[in-house]
C-alpha atoms as a PDB file:
ATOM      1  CA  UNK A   1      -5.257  -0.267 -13.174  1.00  0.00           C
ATOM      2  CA  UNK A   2      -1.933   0.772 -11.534  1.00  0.00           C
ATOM      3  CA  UNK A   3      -3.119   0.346  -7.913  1.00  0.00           C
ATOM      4  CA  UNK A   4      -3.641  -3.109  -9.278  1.00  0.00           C
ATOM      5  CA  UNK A   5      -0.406  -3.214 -10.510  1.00  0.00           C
ATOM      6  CA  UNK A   6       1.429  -1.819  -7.418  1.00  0.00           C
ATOM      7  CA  UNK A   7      -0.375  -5.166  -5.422  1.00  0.00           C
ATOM      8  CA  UNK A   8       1.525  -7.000  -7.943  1.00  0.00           C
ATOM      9  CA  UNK A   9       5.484  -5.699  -6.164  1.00  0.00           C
ATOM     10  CA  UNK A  10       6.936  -9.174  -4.701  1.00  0.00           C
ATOM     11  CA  UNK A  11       4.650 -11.784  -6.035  1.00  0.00           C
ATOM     12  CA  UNK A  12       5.827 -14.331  -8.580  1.00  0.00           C
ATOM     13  CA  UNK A  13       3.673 -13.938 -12.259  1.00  0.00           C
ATOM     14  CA  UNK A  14       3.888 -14.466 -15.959  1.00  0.00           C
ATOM     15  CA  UNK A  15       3.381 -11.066 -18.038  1.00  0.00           C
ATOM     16  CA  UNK A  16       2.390 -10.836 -21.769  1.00  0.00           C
ATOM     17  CA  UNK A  17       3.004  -7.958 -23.597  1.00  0.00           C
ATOM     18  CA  UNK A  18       0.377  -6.485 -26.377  1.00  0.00           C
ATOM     19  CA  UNK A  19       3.161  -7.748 -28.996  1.00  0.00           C
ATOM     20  CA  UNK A  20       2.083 -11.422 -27.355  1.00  0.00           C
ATOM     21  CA  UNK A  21       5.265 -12.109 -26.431  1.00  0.00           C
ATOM     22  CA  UNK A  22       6.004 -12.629 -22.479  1.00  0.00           C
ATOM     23  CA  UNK A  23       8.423 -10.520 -20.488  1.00  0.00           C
ATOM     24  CA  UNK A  24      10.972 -13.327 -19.879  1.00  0.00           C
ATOM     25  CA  UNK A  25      11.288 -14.470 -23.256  1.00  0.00           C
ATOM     26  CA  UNK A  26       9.451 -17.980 -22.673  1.00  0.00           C
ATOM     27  CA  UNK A  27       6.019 -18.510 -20.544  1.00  0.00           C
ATOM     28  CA  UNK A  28       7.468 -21.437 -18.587  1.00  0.00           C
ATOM     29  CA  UNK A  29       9.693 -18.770 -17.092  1.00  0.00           C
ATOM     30  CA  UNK A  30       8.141 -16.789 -14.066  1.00  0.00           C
ATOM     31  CA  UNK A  31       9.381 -13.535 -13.241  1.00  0.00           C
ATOM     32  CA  UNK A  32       9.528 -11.567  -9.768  1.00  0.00           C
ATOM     33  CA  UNK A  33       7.946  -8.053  -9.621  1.00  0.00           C
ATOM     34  CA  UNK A  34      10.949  -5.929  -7.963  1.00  0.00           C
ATOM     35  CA  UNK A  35       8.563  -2.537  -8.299  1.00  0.00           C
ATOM     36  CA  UNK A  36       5.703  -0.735  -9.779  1.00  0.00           C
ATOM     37  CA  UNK A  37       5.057   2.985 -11.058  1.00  0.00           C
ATOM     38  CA  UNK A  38       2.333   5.059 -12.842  1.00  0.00           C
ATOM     39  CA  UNK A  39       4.424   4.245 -15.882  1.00  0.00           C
ATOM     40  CA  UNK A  40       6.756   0.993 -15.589  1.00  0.00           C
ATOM     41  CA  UNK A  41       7.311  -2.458 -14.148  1.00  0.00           C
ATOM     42  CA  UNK A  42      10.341  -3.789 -13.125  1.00  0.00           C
ATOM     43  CA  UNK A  43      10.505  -7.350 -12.933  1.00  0.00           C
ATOM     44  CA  UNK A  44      13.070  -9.813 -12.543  1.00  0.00           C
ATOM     45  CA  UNK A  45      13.821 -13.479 -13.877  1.00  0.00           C
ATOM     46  CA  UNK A  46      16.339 -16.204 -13.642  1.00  0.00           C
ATOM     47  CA  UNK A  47      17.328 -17.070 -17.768  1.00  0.00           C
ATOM     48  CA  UNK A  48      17.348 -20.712 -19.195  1.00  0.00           C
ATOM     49  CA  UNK A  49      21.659 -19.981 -18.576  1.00  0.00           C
ATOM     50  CA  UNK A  50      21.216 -19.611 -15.250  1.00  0.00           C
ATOM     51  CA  UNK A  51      21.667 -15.997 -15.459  1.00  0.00           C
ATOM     52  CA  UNK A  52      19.532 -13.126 -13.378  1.00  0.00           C
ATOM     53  CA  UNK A  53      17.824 -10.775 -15.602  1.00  0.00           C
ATOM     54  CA  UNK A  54      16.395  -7.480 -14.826  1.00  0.00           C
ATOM     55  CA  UNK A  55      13.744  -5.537 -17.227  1.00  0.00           C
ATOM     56  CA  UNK A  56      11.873  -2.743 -17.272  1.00  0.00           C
ATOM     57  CA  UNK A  57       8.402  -2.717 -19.119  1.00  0.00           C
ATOM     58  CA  UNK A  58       6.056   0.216 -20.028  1.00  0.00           C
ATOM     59  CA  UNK A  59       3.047  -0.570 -18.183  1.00  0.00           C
ATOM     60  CA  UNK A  60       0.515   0.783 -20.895  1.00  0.00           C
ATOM     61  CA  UNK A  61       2.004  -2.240 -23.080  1.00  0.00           C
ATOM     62  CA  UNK A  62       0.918  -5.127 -20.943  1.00  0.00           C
ATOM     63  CA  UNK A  63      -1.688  -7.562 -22.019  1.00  0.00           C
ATOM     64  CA  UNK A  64      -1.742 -10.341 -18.960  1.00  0.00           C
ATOM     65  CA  UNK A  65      -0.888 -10.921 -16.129  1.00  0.00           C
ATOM     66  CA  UNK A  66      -1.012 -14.428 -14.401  1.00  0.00           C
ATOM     67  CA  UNK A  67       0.044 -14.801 -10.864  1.00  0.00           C
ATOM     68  CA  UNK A  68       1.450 -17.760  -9.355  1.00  0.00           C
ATOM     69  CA  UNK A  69       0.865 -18.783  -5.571  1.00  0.00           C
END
């Protein structure tokens, strides 16, 4: 599944984690995928303040993953 997930650097997508909660806190919020290893996911969102948020996520604790064209 990680070469899967390494397709995923620079595309736009909503990610839910197995707690069912989504990366950036909301699912209207989209997040950018900055980069991709055999253990995390970097990702990076703009908050409902206006600010730019960066996170890291384990990748063994995602659920879904929708993309966005």
């Amino acid at each position: 599944m990680n070469d899967m997930l390494k397709d995923l650097t620079g595309k736009r997508c909503s990610i839910l984690n197995e707690d069912a909660e989504y990366l950036t806190g909301s699912a209207d919020i989209a997040c950018d995928v900055l980069a991709v290893d055999d253990e995390w996911i970097k990702v990076a969102f703009t908050d409902r303040q206006g600010r730019r948020v960066t996170r890291m996520e384990r990748t063994d604790t995602l659920d879904r993953i929708e993309l966005f064209s």
